[in-house]
Protein backbone atom coordinates (compact mmCIF):
# COMPACT_ATOMS: atom_id res chain seq x y z
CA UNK A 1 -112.45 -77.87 -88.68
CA UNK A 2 -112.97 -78.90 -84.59
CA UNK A 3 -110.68 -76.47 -82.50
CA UNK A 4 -109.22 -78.32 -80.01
CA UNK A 5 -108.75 -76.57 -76.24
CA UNK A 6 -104.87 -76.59 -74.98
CA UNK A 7 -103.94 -76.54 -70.73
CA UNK A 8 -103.63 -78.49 -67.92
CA UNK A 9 -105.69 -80.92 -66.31
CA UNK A 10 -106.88 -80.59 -63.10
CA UNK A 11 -104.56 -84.34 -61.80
CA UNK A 12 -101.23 -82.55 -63.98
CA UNK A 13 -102.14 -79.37 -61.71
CA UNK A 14 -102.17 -81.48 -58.61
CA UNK A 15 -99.01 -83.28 -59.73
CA UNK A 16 -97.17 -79.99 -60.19
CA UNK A 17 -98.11 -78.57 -56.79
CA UNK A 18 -97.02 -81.72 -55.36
CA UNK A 19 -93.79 -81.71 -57.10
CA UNK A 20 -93.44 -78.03 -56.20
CA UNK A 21 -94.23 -78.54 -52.14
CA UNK A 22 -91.87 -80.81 -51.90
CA UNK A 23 -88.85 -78.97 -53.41
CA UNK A 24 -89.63 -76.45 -51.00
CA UNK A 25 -89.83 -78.44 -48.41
CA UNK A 26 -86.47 -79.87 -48.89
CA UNK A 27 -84.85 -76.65 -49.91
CA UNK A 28 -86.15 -75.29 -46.50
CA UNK A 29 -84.85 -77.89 -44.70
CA UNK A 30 -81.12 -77.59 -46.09
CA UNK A 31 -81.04 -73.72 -45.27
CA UNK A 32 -82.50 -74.45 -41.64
CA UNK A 33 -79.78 -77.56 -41.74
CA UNK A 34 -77.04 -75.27 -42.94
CA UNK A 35 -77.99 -72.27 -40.36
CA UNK A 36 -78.00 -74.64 -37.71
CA UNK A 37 -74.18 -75.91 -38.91
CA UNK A 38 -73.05 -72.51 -39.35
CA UNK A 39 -74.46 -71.42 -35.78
CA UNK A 40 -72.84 -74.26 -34.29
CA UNK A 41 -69.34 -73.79 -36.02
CA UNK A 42 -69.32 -70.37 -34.82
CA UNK A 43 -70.28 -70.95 -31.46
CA UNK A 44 -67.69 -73.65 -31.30
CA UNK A 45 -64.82 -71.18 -32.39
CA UNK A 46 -66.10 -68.72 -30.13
CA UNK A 47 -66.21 -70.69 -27.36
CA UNK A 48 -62.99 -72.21 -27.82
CA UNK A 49 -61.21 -69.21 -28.25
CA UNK A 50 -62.71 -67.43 -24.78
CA UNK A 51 -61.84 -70.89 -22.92
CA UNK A 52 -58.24 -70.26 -24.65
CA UNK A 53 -57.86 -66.92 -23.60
CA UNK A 54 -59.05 -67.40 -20.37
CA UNK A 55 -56.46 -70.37 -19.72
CA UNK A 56 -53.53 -68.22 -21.46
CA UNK A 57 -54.66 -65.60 -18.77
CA UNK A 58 -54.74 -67.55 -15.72
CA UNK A 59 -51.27 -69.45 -16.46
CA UNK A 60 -49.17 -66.16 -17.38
CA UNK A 61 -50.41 -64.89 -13.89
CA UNK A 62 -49.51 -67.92 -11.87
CA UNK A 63 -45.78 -67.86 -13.74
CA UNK A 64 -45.75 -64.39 -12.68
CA UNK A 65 -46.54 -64.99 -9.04
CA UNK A 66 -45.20 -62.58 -6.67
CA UNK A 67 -42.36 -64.58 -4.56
CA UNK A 68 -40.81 -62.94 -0.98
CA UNK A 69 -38.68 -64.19 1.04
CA UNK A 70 -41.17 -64.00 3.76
CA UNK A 71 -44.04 -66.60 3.16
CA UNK A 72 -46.40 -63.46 4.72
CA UNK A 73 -45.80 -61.69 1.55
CA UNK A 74 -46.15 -63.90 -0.51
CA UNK A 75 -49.99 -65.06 -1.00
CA UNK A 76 -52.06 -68.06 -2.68
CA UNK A 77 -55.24 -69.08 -1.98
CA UNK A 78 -57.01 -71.52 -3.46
CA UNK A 79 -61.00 -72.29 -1.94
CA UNK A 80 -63.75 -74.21 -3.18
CA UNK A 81 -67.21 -73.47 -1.88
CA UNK A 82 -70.54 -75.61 -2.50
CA UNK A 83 -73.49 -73.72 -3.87
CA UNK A 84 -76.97 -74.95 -5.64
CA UNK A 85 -74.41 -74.92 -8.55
CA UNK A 86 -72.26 -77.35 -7.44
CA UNK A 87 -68.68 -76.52 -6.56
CA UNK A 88 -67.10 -73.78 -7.34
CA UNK A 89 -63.30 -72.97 -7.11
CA UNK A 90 -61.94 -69.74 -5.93
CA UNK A 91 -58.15 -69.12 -6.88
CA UNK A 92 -56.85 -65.82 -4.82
CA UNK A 93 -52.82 -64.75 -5.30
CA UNK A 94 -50.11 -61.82 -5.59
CA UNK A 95 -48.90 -61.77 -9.43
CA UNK A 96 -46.35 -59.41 -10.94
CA UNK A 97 -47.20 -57.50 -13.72
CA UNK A 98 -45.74 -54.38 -15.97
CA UNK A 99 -49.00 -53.79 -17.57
CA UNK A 100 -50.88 -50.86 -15.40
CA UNK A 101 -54.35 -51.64 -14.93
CA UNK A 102 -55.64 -47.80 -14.92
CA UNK A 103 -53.99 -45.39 -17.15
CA UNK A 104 -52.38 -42.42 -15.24
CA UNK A 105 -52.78 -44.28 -11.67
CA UNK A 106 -50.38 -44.78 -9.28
CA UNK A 107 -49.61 -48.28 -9.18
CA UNK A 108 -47.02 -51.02 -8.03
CA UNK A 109 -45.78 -53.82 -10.16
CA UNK A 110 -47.56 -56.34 -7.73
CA UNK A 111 -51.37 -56.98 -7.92
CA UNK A 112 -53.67 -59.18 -6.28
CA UNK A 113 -55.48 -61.00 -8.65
CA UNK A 114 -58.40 -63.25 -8.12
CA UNK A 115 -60.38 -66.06 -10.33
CA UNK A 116 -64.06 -67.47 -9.43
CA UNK A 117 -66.88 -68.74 -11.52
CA UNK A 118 -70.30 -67.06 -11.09
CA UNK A 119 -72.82 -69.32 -11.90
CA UNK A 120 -76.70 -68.76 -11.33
CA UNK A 121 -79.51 -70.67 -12.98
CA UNK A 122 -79.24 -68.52 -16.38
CA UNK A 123 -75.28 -67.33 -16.49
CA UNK A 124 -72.16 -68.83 -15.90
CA UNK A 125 -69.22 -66.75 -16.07
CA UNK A 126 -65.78 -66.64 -15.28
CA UNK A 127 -64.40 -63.77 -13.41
CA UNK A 128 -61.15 -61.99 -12.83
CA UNK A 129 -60.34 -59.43 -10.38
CA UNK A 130 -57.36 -57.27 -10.32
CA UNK A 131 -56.51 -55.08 -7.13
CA UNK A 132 -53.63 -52.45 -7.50
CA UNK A 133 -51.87 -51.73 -4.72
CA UNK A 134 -53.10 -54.69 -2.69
CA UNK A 135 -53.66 -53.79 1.20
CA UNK A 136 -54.18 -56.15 3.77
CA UNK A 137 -55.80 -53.93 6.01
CA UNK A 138 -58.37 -53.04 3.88
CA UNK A 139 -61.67 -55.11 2.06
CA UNK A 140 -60.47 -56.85 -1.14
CA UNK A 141 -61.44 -54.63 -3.84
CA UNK A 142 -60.37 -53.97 -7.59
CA UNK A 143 -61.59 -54.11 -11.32
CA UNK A 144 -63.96 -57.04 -12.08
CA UNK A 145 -63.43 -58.50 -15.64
CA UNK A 146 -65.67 -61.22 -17.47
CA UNK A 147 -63.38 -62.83 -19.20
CA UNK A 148 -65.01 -65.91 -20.60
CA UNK A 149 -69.17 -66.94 -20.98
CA UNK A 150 -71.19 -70.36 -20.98
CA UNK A 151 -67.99 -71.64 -18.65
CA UNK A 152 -69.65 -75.05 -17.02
CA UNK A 153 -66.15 -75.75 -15.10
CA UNK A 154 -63.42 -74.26 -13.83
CA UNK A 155 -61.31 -76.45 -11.45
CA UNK A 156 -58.01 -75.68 -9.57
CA UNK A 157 -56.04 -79.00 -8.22
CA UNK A 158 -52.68 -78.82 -6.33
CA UNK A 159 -49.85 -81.07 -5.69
CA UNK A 160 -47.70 -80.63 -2.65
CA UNK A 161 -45.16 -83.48 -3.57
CA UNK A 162 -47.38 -86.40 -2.05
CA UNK A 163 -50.85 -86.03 -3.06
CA UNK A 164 -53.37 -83.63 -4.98
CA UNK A 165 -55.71 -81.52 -3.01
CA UNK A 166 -58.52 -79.20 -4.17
CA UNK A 167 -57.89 -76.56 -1.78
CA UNK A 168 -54.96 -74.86 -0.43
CA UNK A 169 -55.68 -72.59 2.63
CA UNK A 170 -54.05 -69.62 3.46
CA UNK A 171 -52.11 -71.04 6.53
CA UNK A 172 -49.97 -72.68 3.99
CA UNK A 173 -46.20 -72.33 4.84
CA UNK A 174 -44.72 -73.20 1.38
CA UNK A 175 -46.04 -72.94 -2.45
CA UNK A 176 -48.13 -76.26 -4.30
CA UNK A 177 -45.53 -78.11 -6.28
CA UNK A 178 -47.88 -77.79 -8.94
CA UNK A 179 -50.96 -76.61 -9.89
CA UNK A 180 -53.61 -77.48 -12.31
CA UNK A 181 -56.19 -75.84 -14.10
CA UNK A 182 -59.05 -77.10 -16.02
CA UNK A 183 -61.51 -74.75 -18.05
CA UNK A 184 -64.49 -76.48 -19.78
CA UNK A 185 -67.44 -74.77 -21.63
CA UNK A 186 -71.13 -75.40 -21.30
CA UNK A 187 -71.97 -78.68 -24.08
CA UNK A 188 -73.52 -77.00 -27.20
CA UNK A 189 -76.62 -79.14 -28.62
CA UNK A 190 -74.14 -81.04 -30.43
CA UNK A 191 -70.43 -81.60 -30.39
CA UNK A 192 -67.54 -81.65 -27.62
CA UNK A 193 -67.83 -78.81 -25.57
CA UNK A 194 -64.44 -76.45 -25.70
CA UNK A 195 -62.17 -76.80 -22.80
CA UNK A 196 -58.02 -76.11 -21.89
CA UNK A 197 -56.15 -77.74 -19.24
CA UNK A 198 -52.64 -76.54 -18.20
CA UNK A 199 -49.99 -77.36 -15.16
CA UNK A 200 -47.86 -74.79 -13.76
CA UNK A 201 -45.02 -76.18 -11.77
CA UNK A 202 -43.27 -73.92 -9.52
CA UNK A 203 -40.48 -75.86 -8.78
CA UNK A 204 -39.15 -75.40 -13.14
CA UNK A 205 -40.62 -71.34 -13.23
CA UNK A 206 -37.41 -69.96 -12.32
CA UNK A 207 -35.54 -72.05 -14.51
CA UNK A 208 -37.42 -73.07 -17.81
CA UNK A 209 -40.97 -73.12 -19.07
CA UNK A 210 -43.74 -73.59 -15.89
CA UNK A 211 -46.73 -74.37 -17.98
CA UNK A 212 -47.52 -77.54 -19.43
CA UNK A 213 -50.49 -77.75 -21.25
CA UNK A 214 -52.48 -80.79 -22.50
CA UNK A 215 -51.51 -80.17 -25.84
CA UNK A 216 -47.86 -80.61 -24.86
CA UNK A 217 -48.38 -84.14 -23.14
CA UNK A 218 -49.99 -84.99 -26.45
C-alpha cells in the first residue's frame, strides 16, 4: 500500500501568515485607537474639571470682595501686560474670607488675593496668590497656588455702565458694574478645548446671586 505524506504546503503556509499579520495588525491598531480615546477622555475630564474649579474659585472671591466705605480701602485691580505670550491679564483685589490660610497664624478675615497666568514656551499655568494680613507699606507677598494647568486663556473684561474695558487701574474711584471672566484650556489633539465663563455683577451681590455663568444664559 503507498503511504501518503500529510501537512501544509508551502502557498497554505504563506496564506496563514498572511491571514495571521493582518489580524494583528488590526488588533494593534484598535488597542492604540482605544488608548488614544481613553487618553483623550481623561484628559478632557481633567481639564474640565481644573478650568471648573478654577472659575468656582475666582467668582466666590470676587462675591466676597472686601467693600469700605472709603474707596482707599477698598482695592481692585485689574492689568493686562503684553509678553512673547501674548496678553496676559492680571486681576489684583481685597476678598473676605473665614477660611485661614495658615493653621495657627494670626490672621484677619480680609486677604489680598491675586490671579495671573504664567505662561512660558513649555507651561502655562494659572496662579493664585493669597496675602494675610495685607500691608500697603510693604512688597506684595503671600502663598502662591497653581490652581489649574495647560490654561491657554484667562481674560478679565469690565463694564462700568457704558462700555467694557480690559483694564481697570487702580485710580479707579468706584467698583466695575460687572465683571467677566473667561477661562479656556490649551486645544487637546482633538476635541473642544474645556473652558468656563462667568459675570459677577456688583450692583445684585448684596441683594441676590452675583454670578452668572454661561450655563445660566443657556
Amino acid at each position: 500500500m503507498n503511504s501518503r505524506k500529510t501537512g501544509f504546503t508551502l502557498v497554505e503556509v504563506l496564506v496563514a501568515s498572511t491571514i495571521g499579520t493582518f489580524v494583528a495588525l488590526v488588533a494593534v491598531g484598535t488597542l492604540r485607537a482605544i488608548t488614544a480615546s481613553s487618553e483623550m477622555v481623561e484628559y478632557s475630564i481633567s481639564a474640565a474639571a481644573e478650568v471648573r474649579f478654577a472659575s468656582n474659585m475666582i467668582a466666590r472671591d470676587l462675591v466676597n470682595l472686601y467693600r469700605d466705605e472709603n474707596r482707599k480701602n477698598t482695592k481692585l485691580i485689574g492689568m493686562v501686560e503684553e509678553s512673547e505670550q501674548g496678553s496676559i491679564s492680571y486681576l489684583v483685589f481685597y476678598t473676605v474670607s473665614r477660611a485661614k490660610a495658615r493653621i495657627g497664624q494670626p490672621e484677619g478675615d480680609v486677604y489680598e488675593v491675586e490671579y495671573c497666568l504664567l505662561k512660558d514656551e513649555e507651561e502655562s499655568v494659572l496662579m493664585r496668590r493669597l496675602w494675610p494680613n495685607p500691608n500697603e507699606e510693604d512688597e506684595p507677598g503671600g502663598i502662591l497656588t497653581a490652581i489649574a494647568e495647560d490654561i491657554d486663556i484667562f481674560e478679565v473684561r469690565f463694564f462700568d455702565g457704558e462700555e467694557w474695558s480690559s483694564e481697570w487701574p487702580e485710580e479707579m474711584e468706584i467698583l466695575p458694574q460687572l465683571i467677566e471672566v473667561n477661562i479656556v484650556a490649551k486645544v487637546p489633539s482633538r476635541g473642544e478645548p474645556a473652558m468656563e465663563s462667568f459675570i459677577v455683577n456688583f450692583i445684585r451681590s448684596a441683594v441676590g446671586s452675583a454670578v452668572t455663568s454661561e450655563s445660566d444664559d443657556q
